[in-house]
Protein backbone atom coordinates (compact mmCIF):
# COMPACT_ATOMS: atom_id res chain seq x y z
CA UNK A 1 12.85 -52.12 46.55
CA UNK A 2 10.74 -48.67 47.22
CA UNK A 3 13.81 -46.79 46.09
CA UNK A 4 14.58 -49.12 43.11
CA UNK A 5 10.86 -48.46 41.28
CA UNK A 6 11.24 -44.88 42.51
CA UNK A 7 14.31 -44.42 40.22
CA UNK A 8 12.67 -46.01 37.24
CA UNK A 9 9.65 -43.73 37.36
CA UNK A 10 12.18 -40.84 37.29
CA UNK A 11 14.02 -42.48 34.35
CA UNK A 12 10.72 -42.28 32.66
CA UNK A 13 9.89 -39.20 33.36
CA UNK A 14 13.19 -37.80 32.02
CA UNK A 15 12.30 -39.75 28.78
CA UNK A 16 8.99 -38.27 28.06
CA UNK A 17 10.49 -34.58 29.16
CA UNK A 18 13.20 -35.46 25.65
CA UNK A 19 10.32 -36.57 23.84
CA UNK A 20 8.50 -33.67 24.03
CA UNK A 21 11.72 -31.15 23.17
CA UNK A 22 12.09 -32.98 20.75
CA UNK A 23 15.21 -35.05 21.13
CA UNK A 24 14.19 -38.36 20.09
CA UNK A 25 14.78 -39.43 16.66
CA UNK A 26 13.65 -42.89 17.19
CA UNK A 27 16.78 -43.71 18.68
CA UNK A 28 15.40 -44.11 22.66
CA UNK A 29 16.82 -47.19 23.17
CA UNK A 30 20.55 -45.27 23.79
CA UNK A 31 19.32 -42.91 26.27
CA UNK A 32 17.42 -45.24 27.59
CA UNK A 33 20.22 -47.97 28.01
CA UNK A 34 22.78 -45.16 29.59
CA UNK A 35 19.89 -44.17 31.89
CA UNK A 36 19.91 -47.74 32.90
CA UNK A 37 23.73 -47.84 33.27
CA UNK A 38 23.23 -44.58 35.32
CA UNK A 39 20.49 -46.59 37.81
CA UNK A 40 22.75 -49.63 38.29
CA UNK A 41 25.82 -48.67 38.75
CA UNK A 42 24.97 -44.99 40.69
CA UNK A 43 22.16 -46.19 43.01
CA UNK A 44 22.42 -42.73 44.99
CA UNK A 45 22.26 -40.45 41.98
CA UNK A 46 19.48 -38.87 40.22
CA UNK A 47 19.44 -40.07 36.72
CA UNK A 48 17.02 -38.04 35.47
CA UNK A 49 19.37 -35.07 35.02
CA UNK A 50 22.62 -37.64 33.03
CA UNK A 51 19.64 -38.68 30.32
CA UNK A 52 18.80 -35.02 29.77
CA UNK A 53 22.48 -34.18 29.34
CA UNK A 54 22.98 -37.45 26.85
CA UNK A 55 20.12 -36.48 24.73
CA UNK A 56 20.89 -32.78 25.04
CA UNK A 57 24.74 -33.61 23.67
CA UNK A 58 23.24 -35.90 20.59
CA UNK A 59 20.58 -33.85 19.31
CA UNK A 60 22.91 -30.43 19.54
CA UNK A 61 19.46 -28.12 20.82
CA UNK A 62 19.67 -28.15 24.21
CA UNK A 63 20.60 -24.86 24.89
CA UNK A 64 18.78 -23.26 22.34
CA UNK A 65 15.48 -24.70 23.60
CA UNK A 66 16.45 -23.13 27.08
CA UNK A 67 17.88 -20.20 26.15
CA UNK A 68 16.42 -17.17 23.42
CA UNK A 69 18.69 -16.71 20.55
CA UNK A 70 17.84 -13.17 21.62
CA UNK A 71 20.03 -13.97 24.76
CA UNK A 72 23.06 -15.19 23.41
CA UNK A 73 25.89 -13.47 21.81
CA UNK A 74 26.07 -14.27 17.95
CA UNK A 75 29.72 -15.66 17.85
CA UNK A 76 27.84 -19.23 20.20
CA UNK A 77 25.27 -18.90 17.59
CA UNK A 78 27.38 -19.09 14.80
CA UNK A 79 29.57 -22.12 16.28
CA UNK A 80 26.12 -24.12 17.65
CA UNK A 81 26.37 -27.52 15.51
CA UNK A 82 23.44 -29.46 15.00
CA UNK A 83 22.48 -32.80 14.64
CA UNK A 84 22.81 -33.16 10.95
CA UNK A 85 26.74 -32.74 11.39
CA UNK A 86 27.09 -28.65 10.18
CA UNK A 87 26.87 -25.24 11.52
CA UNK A 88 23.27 -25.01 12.56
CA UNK A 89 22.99 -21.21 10.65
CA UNK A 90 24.15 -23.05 7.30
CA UNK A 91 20.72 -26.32 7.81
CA UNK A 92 18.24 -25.20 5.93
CA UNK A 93 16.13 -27.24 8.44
CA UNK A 94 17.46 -26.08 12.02
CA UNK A 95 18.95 -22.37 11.36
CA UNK A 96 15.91 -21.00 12.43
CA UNK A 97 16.77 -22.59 15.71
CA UNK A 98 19.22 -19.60 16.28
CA UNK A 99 17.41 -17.02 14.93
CA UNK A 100 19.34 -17.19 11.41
CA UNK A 101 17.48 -16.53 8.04
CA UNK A 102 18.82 -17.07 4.73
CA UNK A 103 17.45 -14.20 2.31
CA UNK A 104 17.96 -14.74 -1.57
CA UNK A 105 19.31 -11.49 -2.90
CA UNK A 106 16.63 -11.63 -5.33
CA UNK A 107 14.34 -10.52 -2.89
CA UNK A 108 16.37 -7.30 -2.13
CA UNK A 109 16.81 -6.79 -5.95
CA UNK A 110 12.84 -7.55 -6.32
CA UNK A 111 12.02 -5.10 -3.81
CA UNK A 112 10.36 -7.62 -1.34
CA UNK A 113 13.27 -7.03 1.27
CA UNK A 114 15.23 -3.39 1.85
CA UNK A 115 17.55 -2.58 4.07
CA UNK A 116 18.88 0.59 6.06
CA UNK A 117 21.91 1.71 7.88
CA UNK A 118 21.57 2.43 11.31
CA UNK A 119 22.78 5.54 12.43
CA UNK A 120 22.42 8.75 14.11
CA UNK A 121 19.38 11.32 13.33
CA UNK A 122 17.79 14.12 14.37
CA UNK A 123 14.99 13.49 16.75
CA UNK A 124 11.97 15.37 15.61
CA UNK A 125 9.81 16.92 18.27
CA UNK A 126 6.12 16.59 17.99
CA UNK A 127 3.42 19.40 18.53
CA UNK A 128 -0.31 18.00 19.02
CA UNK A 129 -3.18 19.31 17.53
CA UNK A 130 -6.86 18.34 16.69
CA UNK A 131 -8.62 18.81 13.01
CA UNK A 132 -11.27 17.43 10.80
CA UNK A 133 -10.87 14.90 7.80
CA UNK A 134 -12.02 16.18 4.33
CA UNK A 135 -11.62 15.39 0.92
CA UNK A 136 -8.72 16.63 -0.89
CA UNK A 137 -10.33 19.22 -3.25
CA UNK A 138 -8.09 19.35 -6.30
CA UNK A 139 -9.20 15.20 -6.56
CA UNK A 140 -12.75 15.68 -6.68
CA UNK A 141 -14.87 16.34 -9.50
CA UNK A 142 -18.96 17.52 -9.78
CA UNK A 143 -20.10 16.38 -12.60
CA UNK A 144 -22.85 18.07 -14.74
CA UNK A 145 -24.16 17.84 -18.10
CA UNK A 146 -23.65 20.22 -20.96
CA UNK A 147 -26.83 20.49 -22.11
CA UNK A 148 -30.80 20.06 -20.39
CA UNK A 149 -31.77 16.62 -20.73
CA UNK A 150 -34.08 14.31 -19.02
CA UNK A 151 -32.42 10.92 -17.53
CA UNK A 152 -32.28 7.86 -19.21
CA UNK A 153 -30.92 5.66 -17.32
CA UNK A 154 -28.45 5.01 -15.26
CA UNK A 155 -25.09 3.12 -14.89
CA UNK A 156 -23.03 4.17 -11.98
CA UNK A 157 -24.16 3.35 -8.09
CA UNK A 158 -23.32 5.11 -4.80
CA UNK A 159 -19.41 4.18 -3.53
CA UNK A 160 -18.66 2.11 -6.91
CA UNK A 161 -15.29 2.76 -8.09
CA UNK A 162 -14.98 3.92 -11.85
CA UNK A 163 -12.69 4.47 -14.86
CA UNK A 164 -11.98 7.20 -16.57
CA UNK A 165 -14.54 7.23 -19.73
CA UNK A 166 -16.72 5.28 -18.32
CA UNK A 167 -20.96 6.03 -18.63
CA UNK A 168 -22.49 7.15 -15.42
CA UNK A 169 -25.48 8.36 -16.86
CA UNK A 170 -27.13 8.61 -20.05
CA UNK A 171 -29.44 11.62 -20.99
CA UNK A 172 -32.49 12.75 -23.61
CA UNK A 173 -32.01 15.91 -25.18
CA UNK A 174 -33.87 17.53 -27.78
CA UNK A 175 -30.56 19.93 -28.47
CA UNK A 176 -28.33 16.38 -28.74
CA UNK A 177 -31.05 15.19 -31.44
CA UNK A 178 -30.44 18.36 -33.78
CA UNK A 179 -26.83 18.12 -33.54
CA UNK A 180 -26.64 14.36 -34.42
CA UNK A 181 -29.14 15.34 -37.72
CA UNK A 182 -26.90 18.16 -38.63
CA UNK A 183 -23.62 16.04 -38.36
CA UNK A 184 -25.07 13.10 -40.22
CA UNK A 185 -26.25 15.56 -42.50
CA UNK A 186 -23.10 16.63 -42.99
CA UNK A 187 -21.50 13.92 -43.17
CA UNK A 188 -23.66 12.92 -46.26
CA UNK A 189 -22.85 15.93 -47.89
CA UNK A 190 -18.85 15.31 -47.37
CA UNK A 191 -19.46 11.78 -48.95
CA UNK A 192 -21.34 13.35 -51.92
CA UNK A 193 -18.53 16.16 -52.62
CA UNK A 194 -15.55 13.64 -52.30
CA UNK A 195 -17.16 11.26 -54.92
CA UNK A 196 -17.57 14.11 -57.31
CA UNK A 197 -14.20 16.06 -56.55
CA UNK A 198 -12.69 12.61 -57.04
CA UNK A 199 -14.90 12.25 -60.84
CA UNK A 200 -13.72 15.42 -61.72
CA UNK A 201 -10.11 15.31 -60.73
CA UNK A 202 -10.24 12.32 -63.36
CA UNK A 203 -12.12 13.85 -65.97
CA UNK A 204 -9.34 16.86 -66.14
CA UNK A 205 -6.50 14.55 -66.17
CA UNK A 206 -8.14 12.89 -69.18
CA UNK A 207 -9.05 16.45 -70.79
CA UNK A 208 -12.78 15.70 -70.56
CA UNK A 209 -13.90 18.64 -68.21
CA UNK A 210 -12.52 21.74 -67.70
CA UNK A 211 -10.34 23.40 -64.77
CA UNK A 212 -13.58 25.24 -64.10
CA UNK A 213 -15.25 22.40 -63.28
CA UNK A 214 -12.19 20.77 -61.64
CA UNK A 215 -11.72 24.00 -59.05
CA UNK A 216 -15.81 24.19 -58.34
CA UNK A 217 -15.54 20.44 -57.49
CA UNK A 218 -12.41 21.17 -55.04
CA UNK A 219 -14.57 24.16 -53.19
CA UNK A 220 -17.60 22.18 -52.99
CA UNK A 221 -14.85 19.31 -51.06
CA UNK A 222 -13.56 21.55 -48.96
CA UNK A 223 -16.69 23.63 -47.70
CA UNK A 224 -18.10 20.12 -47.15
CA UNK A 225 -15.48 19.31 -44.80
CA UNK A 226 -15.65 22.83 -42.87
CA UNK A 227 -19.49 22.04 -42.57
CA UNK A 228 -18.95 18.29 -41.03
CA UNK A 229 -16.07 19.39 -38.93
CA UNK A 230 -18.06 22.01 -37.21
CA UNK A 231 -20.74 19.44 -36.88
CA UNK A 232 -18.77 17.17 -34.85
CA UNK A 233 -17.07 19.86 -32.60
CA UNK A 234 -20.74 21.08 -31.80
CA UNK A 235 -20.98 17.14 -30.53
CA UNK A 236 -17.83 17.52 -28.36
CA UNK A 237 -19.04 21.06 -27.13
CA UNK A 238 -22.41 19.38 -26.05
CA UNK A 239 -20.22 16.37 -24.08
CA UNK A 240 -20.60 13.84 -26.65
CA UNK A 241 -17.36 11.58 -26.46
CA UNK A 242 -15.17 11.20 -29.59
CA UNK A 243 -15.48 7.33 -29.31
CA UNK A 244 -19.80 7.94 -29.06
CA UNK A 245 -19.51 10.29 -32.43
CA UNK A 246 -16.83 7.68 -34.28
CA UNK A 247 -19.96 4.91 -33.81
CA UNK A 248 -22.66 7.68 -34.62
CA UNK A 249 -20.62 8.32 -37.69
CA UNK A 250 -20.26 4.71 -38.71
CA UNK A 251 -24.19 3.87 -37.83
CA UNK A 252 -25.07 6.38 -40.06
CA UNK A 253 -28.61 7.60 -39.48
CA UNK A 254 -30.26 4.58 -38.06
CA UNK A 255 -28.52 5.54 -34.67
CA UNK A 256 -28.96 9.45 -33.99
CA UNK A 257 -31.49 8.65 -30.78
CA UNK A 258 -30.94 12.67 -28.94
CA UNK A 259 -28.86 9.84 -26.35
CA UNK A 260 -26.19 11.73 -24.07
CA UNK A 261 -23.64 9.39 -22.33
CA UNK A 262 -22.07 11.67 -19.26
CA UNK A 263 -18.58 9.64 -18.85
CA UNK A 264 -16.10 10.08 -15.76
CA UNK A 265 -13.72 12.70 -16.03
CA UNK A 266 -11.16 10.62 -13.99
CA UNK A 267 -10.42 7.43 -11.59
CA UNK A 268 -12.57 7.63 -8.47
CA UNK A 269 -15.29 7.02 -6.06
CA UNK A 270 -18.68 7.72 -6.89
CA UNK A 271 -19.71 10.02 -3.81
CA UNK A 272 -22.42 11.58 -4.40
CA UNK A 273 -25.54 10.41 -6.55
CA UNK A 274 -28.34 12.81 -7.59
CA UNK A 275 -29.48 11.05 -10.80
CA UNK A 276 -32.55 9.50 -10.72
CA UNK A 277 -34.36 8.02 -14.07
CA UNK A 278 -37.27 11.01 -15.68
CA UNK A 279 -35.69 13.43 -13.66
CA UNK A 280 -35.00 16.56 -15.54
CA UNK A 281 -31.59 17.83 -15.18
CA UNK A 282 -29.73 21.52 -16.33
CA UNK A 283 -25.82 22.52 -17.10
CA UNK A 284 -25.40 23.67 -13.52
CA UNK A 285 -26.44 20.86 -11.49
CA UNK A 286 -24.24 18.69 -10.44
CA UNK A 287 -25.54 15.31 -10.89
CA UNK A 288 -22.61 13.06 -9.34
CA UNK A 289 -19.59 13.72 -7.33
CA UNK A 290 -16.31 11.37 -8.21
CA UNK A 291 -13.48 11.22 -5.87
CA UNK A 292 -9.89 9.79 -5.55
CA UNK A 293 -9.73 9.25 -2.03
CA UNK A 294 -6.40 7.59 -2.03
CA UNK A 295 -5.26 11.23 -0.38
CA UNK A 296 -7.26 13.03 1.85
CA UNK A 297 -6.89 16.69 3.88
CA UNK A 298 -6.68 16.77 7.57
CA UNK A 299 -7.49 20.94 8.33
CA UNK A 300 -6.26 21.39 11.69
CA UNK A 301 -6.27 23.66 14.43
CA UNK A 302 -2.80 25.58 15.03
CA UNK A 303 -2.67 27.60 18.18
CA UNK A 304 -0.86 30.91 18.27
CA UNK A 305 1.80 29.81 20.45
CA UNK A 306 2.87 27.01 17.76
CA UNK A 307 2.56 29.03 15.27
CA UNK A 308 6.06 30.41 15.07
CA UNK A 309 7.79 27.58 15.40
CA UNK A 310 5.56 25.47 12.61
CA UNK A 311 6.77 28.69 9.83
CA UNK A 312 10.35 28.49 10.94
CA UNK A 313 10.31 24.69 10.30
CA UNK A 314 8.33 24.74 7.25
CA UNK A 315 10.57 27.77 5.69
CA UNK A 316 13.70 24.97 6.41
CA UNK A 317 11.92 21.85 5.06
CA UNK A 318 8.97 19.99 4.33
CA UNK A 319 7.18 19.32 7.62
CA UNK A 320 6.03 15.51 8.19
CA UNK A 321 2.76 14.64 10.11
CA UNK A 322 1.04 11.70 11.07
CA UNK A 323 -2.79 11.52 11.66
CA UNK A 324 -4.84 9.61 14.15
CA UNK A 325 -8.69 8.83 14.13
CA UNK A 326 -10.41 6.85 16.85
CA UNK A 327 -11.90 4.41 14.60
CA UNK A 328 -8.74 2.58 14.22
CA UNK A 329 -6.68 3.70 17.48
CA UNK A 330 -3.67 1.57 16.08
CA UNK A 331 -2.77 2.87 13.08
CA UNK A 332 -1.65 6.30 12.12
CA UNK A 333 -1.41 7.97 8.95
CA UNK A 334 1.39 9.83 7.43
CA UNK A 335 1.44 13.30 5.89
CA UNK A 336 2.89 16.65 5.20
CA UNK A 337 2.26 20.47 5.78
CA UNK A 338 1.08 21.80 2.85
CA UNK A 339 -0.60 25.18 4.18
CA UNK A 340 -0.72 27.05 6.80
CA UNK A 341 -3.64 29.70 7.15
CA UNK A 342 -2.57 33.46 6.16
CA UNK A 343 -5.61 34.43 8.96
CA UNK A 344 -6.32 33.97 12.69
CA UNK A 345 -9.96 33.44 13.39
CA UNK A 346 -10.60 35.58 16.19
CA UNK A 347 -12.56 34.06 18.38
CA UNK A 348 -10.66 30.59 18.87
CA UNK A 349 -6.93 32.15 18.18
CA UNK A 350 -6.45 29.51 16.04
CA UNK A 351 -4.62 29.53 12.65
CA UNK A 352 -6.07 26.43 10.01
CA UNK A 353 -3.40 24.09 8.53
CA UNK A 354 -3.60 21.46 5.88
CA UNK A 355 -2.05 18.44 6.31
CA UNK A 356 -2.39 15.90 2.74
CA UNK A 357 -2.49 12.36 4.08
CA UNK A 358 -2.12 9.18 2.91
CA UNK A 359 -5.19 7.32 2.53
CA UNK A 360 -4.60 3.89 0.36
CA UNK A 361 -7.49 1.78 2.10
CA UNK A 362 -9.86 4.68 2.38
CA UNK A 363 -9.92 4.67 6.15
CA UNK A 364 -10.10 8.01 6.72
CA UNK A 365 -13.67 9.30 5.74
CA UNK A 366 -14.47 13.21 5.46
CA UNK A 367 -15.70 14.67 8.36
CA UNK A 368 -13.49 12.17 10.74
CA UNK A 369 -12.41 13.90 13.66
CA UNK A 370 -8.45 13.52 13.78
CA UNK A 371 -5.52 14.01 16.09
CA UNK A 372 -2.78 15.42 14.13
CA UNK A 373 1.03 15.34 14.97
CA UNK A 374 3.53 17.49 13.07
CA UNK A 375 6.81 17.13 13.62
CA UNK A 376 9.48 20.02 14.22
CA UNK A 377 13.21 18.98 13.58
CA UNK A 378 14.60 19.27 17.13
CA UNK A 379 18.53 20.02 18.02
CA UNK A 380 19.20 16.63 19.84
CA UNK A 381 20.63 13.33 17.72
CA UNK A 382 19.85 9.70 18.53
CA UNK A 383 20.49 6.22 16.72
CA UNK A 384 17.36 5.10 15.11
CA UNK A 385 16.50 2.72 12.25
CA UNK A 386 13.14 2.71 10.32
CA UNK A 387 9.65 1.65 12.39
CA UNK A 388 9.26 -1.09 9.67
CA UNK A 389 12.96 -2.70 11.10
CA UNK A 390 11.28 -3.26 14.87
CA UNK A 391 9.60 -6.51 15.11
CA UNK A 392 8.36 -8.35 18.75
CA UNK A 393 7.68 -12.17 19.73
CA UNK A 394 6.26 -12.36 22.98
CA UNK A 395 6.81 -8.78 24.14
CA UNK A 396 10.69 -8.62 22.82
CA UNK A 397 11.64 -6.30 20.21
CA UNK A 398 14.08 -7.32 17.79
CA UNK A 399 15.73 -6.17 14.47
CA UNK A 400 17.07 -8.75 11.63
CA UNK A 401 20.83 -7.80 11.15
CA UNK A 402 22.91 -8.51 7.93
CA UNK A 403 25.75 -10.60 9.01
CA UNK A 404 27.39 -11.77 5.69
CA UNK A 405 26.41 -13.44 2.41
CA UNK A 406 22.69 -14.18 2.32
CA UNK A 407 22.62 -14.33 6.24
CA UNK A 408 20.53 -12.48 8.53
CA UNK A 409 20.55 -12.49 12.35
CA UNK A 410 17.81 -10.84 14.46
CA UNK A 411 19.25 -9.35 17.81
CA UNK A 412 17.50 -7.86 20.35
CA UNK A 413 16.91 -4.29 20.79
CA UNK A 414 15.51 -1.32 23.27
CA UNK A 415 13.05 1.01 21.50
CA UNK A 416 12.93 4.43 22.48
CA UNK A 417 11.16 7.52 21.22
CA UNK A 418 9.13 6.96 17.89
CA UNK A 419 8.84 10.01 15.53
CA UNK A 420 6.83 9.54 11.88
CA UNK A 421 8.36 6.38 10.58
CA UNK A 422 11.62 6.22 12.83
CA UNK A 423 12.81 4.53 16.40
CA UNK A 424 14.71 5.28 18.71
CA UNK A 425 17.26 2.48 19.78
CA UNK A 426 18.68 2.88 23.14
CA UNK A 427 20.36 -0.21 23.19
CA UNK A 428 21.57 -3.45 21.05
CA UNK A 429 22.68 -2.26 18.15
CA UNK A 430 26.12 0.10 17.99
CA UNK A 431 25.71 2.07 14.59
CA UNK A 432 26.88 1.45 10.99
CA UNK A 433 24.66 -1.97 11.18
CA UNK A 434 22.32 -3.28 7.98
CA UNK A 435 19.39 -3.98 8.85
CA UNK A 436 15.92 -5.53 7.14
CA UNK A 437 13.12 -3.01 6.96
CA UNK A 438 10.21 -2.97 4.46
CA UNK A 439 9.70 -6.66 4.11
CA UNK A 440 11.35 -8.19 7.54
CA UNK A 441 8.65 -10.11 8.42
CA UNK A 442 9.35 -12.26 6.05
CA UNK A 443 12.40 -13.31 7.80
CA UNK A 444 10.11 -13.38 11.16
CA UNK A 445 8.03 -15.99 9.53
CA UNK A 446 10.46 -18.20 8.91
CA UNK A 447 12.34 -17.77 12.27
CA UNK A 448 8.71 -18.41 14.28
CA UNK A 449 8.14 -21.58 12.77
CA UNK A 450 10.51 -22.81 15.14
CA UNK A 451 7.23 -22.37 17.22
CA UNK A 452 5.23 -24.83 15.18
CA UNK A 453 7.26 -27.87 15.19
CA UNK A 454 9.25 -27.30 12.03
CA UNK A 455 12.80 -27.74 11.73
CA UNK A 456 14.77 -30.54 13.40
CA UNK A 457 11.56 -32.00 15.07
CA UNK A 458 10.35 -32.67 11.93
């Protein structure tokens, strides 16, 4: 009797342990019923182990819930059947089971998904040196006014971003007050001419006046123009924008105020502020600084001992660099040479180089200390594929690999050396191999739900 209720419990227990992989369907009573066969007519056996292997044989997952897809060889992936009577890579709802994704080709076309062909490259050697972040210089701009003024107000704050053309500040100036009067002026006095050049050119073609008249009437026109075009270039000399004299122009003289708008001379940062409202300002103070910080120098140290190799490589190629700061010890930077120093400084041996990196979240602030890697093009040759390619879950790294059609298969590799954007692979992949790049974890999110209960269990 002990024994009996002992076997029962186990039955149960061998139940609950399908439940939970999610082999019932609401179908329990067969397992259940062949368990009970099992306990009847095998009173020595264990049964818990025949209802794992009947539920295991009708839902079609058993082995992939034991066993990584990483682990198995992708001909048993390809054959594994599930439940819903196909090839599990083809179910829309269980593929992910064995690490299968289905990619539109849209997305490759779109640009959401590339791909690269692993093969064999040239392992670049790194040399390690230590510089300071600035900005780059050719992408910042001091901006003064043309003319003494005192401040008016204004527009632009500390770290906004702004447009090229738009106000910053607006300025008082006696000087922009005469040259609005003169231009209005002369803009009167081009009005006045036209209207009579225009009478007259009707009166000779009727025979009223005479070609005297006609030709006096044509000088006055044009000297009127020569006067109101120098006008308005005296307004773009002073920094007046051609949009701000267009509206002076069609205001008339209601709106000559003296008013100087200073606009942005390009996309940027506001970095430095030194406007303040009443404060008199001159032509050669700068009263902001705009930057685009999207690209920023790295000037590093170069010993004399690297120094020969780093101009061999650079008179072969463009030399590649990455740049690391210790705010954000997990991400690196890439770069390029673009200088190295014509001088030694004495004292330290050292040799400066410039290294332009990319800077698209404006992490990297000026004055940063950096590490700085730049890489020399070394003699040896290993298989690699692009960092963006080498994915992990759970501390395995994996690639997705193009198997046919829209189908893509991540198999497990071995990373080796890293270099810029490039990784070694020292084992799981052969050579000639697509894989997914930019974009693969796109394909990783749909193989992980696996992990939240999607698919079959659905």
């Amino acid at each position: 009797m002990i024994r009996s209720h002992t076997n029962v419990v186990a039955v149960l227990a061998a139940l609950v342990a399908i439940a939970c992989r999610g082999g019932g369907h609401g179908d329990s009573g067969e397992p259940a019923g062949s368990a009970g066969e099992a306990q009847h007519g095998n009173h020595g056996s264990e049964p818990a182990p025949a209802a794992k292997t009947a539920a295991d044989d009708e839902h079609g997952h058993g082995r992939e819930a034991e066993v990584s897809d990483l682990d198995r060889p992708v001909d048993e992936l390809l054959a594994a059947t599930c439940e819903h009577g196909k090839k599990t890579y083809e179910c829309d709802e269980c593929r992910y089971g064995v690490g299968v994704v289905r990619a539109p080709a849209r997305l490759v076309e779109g640009g959401l998904l590339r791909k690269a062909i692993v093969s064999r490259r040239r392992v670049e050697a790194p040399i390690a040196v230590t510089g300071e972040v600035r900005f780059d210089e050719r992408r910042v701009t001091h901006v003064s006014p043309r003319i003494e003024g005192t401040v008016r107000k204004v527009h632009a704050t500390l770290g906004e971003h702004v447009r090229r053309g738009q106000g910053l500040v607006e300025l008082e100036s006696v000087q922009i007050g005469e040259a609005e009067s003169d231009y209005l002026s002369a803009q009167a006095t081009l009005r006045l001419a036209r209207a009579s050049a225009d009478r007259q050119a009707q009166l000779r073609k009727e025979q009223i006046s005479s070609e005297k008249e006609y030709l006096l009437a044509r000088q006055e026109l044009e000297a009127a123009q020569i006067r109101a075009r120098a006008a308005e270039e005296k307004l773009a000399r002073l920094g007046v924008a051609k949009g701000d004299v267009e509206r002076l122009a069609s205001a008339g003289r209601s709106s000559g105020d003296g008013g100087l708008v200073v606009r942005a001379p390009a996309d940027g940062i506001v970095l430095e502020m030194h406007a303040v409202p009443g404060e008199l300002v001159k032509p050669e103070e700068s009263i902001l600084t705009i930057g685009d910080v999207s690209s920023v120098w790295v000037w590093a140290d170069l010993h004399e001992d690297q120094l020969g190799r780093v101009l061999d490589a650079q008179r072969a190629g463009k030399l590649r660099a990455d740049v690391g700061v210790k705010a954000f010890p997990d991400s690196t930077f890439p770069g390029n040479v673009e200088f190295v120093g014509p001088t030694m400084d004495e004292r330290t041996r050292t040799v400066k180089v410039r290294v332009a990196a990319a800077n698209p979240d404006a992490k990297l602030r000026a004055g940063m200390f950096a590490s700085v890697r730049i890489f020399l093009p070394g003699q040896e040759e290993a298989l690699a594929v692009p960092s963006a390619a080498v994915l992990s879950d759970e501390g395995r790294a994996f690639v997705f690999v193009h198997h046919h059609g829209d189908y893509w298969i991540r198999r497990p590799v071995e990373p080796g050396r890293r270099w810029v954007d490039w990784v070694e692979v020292r084992g799981g992949l052969a050579g000639g191999e697509t894989v997914a790049t930019d974009g693969s974890f796109l394909l990783k999110s749909d193989v992980l739900r696996s992990k939240m209960g999607a698919g079959c269990a659905d």
